[in-house]
C-alpha atoms as a PDB file:
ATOM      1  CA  UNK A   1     182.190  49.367 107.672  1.00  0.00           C
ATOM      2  CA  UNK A   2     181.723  48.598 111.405  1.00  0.00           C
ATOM      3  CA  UNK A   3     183.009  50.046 114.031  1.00  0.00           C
ATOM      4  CA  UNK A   4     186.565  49.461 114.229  1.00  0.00           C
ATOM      5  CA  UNK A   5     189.565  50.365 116.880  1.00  0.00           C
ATOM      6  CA  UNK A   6     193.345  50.785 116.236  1.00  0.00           C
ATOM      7  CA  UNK A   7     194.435  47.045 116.940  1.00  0.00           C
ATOM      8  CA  UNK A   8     198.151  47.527 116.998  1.00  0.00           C
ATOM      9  CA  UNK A   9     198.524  50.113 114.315  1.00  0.00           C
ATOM     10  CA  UNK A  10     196.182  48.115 112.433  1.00  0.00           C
ATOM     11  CA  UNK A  11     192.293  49.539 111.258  1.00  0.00           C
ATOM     12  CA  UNK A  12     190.391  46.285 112.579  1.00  0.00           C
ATOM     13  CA  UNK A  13     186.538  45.746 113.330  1.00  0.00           C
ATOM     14  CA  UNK A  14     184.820  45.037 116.678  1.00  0.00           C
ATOM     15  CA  UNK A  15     183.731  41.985 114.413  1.00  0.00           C
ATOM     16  CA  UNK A  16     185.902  40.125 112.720  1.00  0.00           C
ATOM     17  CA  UNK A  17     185.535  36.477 111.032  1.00  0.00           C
ATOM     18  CA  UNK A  18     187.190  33.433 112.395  1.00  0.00           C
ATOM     19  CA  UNK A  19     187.499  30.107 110.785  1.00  0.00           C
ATOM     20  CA  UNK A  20     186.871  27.013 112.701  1.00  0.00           C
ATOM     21  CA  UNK A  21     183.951  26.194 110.311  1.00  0.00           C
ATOM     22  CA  UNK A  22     186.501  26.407 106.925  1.00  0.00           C
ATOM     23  CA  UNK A  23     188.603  23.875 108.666  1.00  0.00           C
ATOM     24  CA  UNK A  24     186.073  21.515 110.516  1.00  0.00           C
ATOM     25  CA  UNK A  25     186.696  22.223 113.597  1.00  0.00           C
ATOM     26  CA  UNK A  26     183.379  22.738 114.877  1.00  0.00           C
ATOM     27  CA  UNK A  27     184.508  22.087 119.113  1.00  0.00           C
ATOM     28  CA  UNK A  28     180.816  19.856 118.897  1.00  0.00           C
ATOM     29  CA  UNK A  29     180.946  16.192 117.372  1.00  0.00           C
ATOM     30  CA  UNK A  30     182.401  14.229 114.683  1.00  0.00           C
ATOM     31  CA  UNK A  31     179.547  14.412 112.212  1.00  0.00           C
ATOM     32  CA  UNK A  32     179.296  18.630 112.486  1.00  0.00           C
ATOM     33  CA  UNK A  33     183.095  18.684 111.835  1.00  0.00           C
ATOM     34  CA  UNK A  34     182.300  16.382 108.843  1.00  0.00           C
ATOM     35  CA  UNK A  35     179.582  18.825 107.515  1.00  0.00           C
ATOM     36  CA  UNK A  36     181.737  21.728 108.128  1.00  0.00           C
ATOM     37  CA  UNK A  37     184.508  20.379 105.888  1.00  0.00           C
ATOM     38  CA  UNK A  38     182.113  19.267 103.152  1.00  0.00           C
ATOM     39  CA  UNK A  39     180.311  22.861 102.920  1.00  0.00           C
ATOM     40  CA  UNK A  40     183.399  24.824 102.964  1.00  0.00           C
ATOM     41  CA  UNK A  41     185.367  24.400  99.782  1.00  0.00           C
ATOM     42  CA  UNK A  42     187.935  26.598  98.557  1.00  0.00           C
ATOM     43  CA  UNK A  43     185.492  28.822  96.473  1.00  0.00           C
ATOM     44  CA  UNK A  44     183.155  29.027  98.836  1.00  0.00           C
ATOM     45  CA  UNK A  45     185.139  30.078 101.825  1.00  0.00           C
ATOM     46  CA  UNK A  46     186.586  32.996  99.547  1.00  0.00           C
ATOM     47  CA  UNK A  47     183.216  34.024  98.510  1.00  0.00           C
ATOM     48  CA  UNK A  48     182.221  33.979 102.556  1.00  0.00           C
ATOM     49  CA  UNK A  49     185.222  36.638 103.264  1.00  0.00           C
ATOM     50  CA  UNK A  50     183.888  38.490 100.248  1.00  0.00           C
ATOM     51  CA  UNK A  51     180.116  38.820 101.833  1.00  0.00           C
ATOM     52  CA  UNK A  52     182.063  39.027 105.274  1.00  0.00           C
ATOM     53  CA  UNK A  53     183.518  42.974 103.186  1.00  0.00           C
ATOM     54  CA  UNK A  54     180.093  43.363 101.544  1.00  0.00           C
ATOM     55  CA  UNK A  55     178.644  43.289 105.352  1.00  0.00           C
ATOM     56  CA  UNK A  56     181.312  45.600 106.701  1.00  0.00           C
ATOM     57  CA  UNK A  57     183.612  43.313 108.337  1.00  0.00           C
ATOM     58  CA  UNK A  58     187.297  44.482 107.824  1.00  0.00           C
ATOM     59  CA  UNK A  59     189.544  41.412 109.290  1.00  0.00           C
ATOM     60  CA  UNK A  60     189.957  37.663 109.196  1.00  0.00           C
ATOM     61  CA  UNK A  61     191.512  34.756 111.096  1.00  0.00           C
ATOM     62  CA  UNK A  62     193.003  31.778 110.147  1.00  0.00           C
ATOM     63  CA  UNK A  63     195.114  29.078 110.884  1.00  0.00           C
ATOM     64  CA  UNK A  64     198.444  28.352 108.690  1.00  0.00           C
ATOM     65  CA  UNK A  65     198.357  24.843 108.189  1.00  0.00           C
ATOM     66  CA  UNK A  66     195.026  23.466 107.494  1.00  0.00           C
ATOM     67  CA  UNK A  67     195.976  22.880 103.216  1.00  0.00           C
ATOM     68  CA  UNK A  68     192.779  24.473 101.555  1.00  0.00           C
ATOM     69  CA  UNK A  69     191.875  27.287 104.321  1.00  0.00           C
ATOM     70  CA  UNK A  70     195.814  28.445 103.198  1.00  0.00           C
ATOM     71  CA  UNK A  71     195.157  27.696  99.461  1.00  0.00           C
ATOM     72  CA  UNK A  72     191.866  29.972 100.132  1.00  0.00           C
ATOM     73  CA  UNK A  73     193.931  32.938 101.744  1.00  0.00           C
ATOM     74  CA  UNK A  74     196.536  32.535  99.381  1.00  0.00           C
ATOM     75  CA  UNK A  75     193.972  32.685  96.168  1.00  0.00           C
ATOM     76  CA  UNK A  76     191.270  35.708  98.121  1.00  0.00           C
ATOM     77  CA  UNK A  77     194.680  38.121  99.036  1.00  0.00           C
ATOM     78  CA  UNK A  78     195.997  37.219  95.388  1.00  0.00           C
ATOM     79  CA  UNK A  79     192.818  38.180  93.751  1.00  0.00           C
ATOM     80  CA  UNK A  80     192.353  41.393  95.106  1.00  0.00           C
ATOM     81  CA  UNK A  81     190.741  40.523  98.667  1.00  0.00           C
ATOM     82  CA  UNK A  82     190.564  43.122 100.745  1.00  0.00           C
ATOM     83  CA  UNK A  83     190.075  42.120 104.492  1.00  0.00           C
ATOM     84  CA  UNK A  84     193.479  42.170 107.119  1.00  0.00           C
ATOM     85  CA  UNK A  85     194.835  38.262 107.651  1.00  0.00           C
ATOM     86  CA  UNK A  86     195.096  37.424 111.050  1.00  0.00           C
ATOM     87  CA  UNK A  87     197.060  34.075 111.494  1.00  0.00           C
ATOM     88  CA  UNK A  88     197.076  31.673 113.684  1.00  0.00           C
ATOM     89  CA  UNK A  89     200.810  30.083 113.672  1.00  0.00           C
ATOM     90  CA  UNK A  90     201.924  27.006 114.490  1.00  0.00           C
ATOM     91  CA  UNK A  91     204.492  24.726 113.554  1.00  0.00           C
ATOM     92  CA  UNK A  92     203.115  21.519 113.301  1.00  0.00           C
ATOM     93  CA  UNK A  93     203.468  20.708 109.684  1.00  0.00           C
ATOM     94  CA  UNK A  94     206.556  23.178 109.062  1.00  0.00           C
ATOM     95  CA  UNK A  95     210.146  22.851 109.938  1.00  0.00           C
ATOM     96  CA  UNK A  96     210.318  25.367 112.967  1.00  0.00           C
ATOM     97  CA  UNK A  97     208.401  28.157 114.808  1.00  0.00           C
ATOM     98  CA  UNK A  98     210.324  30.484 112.514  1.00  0.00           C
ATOM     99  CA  UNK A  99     209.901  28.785 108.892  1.00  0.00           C
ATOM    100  CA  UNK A 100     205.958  28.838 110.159  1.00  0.00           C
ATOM    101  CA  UNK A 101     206.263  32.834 110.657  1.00  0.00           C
ATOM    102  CA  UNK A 102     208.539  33.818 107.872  1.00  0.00           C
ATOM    103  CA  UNK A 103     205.709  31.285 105.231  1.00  0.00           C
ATOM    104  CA  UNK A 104     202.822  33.584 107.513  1.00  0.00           C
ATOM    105  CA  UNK A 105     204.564  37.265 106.475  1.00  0.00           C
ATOM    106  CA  UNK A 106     204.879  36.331 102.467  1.00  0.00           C
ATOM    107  CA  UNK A 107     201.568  34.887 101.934  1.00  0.00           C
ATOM    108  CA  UNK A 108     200.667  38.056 103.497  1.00  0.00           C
ATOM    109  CA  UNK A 109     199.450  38.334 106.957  1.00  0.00           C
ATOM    110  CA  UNK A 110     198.759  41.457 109.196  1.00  0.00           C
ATOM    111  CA  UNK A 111     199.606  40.594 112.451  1.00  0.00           C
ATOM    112  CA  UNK A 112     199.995  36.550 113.889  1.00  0.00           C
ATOM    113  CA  UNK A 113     199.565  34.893 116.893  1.00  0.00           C
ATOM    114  CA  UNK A 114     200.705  31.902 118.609  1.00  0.00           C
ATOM    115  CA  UNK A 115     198.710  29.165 118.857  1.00  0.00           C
ATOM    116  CA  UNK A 116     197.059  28.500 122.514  1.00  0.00           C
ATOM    117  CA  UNK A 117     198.074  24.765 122.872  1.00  0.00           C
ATOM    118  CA  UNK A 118     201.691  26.082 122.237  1.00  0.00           C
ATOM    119  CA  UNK A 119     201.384  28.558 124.336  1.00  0.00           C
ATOM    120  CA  UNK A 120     200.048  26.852 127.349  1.00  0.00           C
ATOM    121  CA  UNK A 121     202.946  24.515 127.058  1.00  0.00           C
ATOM    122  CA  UNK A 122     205.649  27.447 127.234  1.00  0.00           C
ATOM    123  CA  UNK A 123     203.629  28.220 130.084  1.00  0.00           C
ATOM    124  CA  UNK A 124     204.122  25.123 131.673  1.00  0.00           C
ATOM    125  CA  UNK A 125     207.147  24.884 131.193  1.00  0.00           C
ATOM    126  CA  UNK A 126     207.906  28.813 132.061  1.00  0.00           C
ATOM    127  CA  UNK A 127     210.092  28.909 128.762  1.00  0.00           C
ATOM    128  CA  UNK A 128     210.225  32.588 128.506  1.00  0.00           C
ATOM    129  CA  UNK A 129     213.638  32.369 126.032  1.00  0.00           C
ATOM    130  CA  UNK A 130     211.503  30.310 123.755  1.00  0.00           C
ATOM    131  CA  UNK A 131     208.375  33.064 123.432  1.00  0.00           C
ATOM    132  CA  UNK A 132     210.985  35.809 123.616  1.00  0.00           C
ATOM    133  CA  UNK A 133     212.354  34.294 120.370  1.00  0.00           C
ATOM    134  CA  UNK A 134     209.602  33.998 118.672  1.00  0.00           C
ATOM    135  CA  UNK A 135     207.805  37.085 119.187  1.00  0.00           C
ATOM    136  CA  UNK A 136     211.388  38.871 118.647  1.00  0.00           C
ATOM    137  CA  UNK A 137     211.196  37.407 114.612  1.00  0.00           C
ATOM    138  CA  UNK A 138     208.099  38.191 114.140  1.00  0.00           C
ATOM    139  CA  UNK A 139     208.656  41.810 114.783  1.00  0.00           C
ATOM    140  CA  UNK A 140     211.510  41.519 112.639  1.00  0.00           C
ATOM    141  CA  UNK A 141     209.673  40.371 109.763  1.00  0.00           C
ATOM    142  CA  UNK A 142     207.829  43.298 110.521  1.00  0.00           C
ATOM    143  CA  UNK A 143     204.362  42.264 111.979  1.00  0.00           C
ATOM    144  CA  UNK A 144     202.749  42.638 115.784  1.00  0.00           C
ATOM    145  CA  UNK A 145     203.074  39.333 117.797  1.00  0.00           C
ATOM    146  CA  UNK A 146     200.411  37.990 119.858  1.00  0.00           C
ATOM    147  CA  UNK A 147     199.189  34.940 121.655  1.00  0.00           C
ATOM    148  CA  UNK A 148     196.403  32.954 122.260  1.00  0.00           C
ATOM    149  CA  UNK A 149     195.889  30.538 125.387  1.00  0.00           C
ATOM    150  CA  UNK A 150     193.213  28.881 126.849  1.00  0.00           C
ATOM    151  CA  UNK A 151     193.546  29.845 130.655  1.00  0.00           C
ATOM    152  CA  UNK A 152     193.917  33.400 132.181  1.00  0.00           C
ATOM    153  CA  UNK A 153     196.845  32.278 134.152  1.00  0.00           C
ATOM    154  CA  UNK A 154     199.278  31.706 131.252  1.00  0.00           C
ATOM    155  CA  UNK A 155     197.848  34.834 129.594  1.00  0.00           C
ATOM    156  CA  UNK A 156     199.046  36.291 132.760  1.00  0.00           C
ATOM    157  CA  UNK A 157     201.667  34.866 132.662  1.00  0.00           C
ATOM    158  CA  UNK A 158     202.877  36.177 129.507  1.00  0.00           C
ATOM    159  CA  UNK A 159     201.709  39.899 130.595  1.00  0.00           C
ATOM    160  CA  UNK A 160     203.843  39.595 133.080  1.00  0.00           C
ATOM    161  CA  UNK A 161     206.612  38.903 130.933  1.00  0.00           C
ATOM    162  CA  UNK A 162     205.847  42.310 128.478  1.00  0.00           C
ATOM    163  CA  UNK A 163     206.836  39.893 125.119  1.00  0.00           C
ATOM    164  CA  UNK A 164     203.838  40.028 123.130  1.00  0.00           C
ATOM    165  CA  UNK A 165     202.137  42.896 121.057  1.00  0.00           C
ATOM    166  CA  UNK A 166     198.163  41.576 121.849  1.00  0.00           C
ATOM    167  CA  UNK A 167     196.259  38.264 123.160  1.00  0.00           C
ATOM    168  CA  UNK A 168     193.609  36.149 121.982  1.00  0.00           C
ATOM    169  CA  UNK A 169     191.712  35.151 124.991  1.00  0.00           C
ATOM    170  CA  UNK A 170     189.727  32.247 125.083  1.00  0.00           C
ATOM    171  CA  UNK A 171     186.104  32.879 126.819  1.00  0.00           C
ATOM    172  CA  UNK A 172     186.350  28.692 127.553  1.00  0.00           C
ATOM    173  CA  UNK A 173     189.288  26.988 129.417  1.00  0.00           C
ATOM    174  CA  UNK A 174     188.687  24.002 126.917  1.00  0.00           C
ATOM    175  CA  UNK A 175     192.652  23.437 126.295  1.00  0.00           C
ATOM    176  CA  UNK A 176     191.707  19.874 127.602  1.00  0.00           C
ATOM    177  CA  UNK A 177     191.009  18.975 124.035  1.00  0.00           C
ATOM    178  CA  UNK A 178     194.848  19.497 123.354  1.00  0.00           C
ATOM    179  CA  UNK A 179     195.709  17.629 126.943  1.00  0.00           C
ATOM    180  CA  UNK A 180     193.233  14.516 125.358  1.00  0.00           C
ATOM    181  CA  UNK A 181     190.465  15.465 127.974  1.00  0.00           C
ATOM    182  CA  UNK A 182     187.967  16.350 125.230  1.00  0.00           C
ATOM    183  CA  UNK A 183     185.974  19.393 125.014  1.00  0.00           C
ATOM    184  CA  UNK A 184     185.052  21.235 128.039  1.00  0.00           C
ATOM    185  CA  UNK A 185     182.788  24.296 127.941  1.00  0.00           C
ATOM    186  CA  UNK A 186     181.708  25.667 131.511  1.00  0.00           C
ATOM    187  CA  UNK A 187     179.783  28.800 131.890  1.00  0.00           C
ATOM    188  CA  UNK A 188     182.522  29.629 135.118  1.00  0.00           C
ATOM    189  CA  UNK A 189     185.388  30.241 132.666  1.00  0.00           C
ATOM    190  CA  UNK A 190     183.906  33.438 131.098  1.00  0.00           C
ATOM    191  CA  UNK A 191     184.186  35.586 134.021  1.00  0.00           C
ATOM    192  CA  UNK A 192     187.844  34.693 134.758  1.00  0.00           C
ATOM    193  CA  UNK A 193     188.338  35.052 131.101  1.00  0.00           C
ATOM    194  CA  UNK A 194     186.609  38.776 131.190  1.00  0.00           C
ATOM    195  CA  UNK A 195     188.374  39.594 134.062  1.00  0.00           C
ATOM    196  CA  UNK A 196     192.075  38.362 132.225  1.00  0.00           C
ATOM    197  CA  UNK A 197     191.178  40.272 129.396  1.00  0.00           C
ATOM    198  CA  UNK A 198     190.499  43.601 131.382  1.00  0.00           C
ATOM    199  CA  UNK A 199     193.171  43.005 133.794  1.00  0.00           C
ATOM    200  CA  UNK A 200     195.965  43.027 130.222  1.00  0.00           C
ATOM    201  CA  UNK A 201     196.001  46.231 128.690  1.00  0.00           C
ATOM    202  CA  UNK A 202     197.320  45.470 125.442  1.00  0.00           C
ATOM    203  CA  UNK A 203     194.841  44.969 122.727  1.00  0.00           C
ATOM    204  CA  UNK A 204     192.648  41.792 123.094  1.00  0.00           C
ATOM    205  CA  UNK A 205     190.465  39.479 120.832  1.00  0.00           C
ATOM    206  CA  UNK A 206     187.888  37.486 122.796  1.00  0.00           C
ATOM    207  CA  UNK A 207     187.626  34.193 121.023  1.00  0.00           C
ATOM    208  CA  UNK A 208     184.608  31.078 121.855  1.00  0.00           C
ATOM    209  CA  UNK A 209     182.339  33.599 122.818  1.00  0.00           C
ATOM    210  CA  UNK A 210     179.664  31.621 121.991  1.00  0.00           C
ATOM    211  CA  UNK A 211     180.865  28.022 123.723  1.00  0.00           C
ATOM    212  CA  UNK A 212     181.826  26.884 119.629  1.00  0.00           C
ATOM    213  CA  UNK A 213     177.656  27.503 119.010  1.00  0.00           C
ATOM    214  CA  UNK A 214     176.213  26.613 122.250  1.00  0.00           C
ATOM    215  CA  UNK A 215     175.183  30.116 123.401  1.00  0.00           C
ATOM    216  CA  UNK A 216     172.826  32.449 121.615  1.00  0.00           C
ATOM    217  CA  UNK A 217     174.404  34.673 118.963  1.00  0.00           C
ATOM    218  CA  UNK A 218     172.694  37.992 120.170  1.00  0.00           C
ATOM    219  CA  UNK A 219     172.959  37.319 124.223  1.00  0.00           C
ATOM    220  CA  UNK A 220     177.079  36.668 122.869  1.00  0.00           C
ATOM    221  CA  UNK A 221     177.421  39.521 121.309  1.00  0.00           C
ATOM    222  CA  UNK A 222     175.762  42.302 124.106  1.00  0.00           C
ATOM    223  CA  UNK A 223     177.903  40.682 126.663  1.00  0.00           C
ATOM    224  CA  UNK A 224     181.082  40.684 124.748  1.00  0.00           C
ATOM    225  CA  UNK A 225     180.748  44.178 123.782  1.00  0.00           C
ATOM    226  CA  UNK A 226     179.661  45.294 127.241  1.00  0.00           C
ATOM    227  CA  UNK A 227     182.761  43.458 128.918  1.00  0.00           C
ATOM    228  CA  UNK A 228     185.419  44.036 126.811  1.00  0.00           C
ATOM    229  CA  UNK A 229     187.563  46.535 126.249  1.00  0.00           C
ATOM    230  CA  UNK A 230     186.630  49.548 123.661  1.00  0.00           C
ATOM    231  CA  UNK A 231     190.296  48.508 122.186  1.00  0.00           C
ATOM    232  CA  UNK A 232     189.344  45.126 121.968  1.00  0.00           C
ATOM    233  CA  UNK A 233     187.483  43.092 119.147  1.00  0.00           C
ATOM    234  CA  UNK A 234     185.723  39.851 119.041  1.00  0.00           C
ATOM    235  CA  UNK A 235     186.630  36.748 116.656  1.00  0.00           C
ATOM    236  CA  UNK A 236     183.669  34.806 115.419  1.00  0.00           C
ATOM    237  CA  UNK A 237     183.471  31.449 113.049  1.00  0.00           C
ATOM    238  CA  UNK A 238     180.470  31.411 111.019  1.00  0.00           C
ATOM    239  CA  UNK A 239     178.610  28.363 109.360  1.00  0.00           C
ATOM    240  CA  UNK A 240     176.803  29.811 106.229  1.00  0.00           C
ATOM    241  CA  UNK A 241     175.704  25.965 105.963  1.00  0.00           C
ATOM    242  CA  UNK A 242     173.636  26.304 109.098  1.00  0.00           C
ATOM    243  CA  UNK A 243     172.349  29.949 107.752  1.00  0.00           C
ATOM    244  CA  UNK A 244     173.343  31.469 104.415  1.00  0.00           C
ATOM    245  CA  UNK A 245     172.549  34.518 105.854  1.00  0.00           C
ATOM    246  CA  UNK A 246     174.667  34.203 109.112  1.00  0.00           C
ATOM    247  CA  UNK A 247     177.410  36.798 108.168  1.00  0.00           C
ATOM    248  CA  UNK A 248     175.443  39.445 107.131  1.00  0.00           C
ATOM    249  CA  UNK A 249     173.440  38.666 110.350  1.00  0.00           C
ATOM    250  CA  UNK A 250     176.028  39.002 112.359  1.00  0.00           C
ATOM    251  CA  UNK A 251     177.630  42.026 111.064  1.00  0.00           C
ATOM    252  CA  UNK A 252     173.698  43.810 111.644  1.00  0.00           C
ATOM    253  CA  UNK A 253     173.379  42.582 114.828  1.00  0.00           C
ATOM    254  CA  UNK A 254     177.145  43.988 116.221  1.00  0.00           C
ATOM    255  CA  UNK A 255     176.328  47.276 114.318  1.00  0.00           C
ATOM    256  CA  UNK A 256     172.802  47.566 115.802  1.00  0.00           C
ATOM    257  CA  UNK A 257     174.746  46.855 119.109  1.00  0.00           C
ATOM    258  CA  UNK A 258     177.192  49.335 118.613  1.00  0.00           C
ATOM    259  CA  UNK A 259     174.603  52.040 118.107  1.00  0.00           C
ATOM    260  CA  UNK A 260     173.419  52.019 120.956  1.00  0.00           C
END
């Protein structure tokens, strides 16, 4: 296995495997989102988390809503699958914020977070009762509660506030796409982002750290690992249609890092 820290009481990987790609959401154009969705099927995202164990990656991501990535985690954690579920929650498709966590905990998630367009808009707003709450049922249900945002100063924000168990913190301020701006990547937002990330103690996972595939794997990875945190980890989609290889790949190139 990889390196790994103790994310919130949970064994997780300096690597773990994101899934943008499963979903379509490639952060690029029209046409890669529509070759995304056409390569990832059901079977063959489940066989990607299996190479993702065979490679020594320990954790996953995923949204909650997207219908065949949560047919996937439902079938890979039913047959026997082995890496921790990280999910993304929102509540866009379900009756509530706490229907979405409650479906989250008995499919079988690790940990959750919030999702960043979400939790910009609490932010906004400065609706602290309305985080409070739903951090407060995760933890009931037994699970840490994070969130995810696309701007250091509503991860700050929420710091500030002491509600959440760990953050997802986006390398690229490119909420815009949720404000209907479209997609934004400047180089300028990873050193606020880096400097968020160190500034919040709690655990961190550094998210876009490759612009959505517009930055070289290798160059992503050094400076991720050399910036972060030692308690934090780094969530990475993966295309196997651009690279059948690319998991495997990855997971070599973070443990050759590591060695160091």
């Amino acid at each position: 296995m990889l390196k790994s820290v103790d994310f919130c009481g949970i064994k997780m990987t300096r690597l773990i495997i994101g899934a943008n790609p499963f979903g379509g959401f490639s952060h690029q154009d029209e046409e890669r989102d529509k070759a995304m969705l056409s390569y990832y099927t059901v079977d063959r995202i489940k066989e990607t988390w299996k190479r993702a164990e065979a490679a020594g990656i320990n954790t996953m991501v995923t949204n909650n809503e997207t219908p065949h990535i949560v047919q996937s985690v439902k079938e890979y954690l039913g047959g026997g699958g082995t890496l921790n579920w990280i999910a993304q929650v929102s509540c866009r498709t379900k009756p509530d914020m706490f229907k979405a966590i409650d479906e989250a905990v008995e499919i079988g998630c690790k940990a959750l977070y919030f999702h960043g367009a979400l939790v910009d808009d609490v932010y906004c707003r400065k609706d602290e009762e309305t985080l409070r709450a739903w951090c407060r049922h995760a933890r009931s249900r037994g699970v840490p509660a994070g969130v995810a945002a696309h701007a250091p100063e509503a991860h700050l924000w929420v710091d500030g506030l002491g509600v959440s168990d760990f953050h997802a913190v986006c390398f690229f301020n490119c909420g815009s796409l949720h404000s209907g701006k479209g997609h934004r990547f400047r180089l300028a937002d990873i050193g606020p982002a880096v400097e968020c990330l160190n500034r919040i103690r709690k655990p961190c996972i550094a998210y876009k750290i490759m612009g959505a595939g517009r930055i070289d794997p290798r160059m992503a990875f050094e400076y991720t690992l050399e910036n972060i945190k030692p308690t934090d980890v780094m969530n990475v989609g993966m295309h196997r249609g651009d690279r059948d290889g690319m998991v495997e790949e990855n997971a070599s190139m973070v443990r050759e890092i590591l060695s160091r």
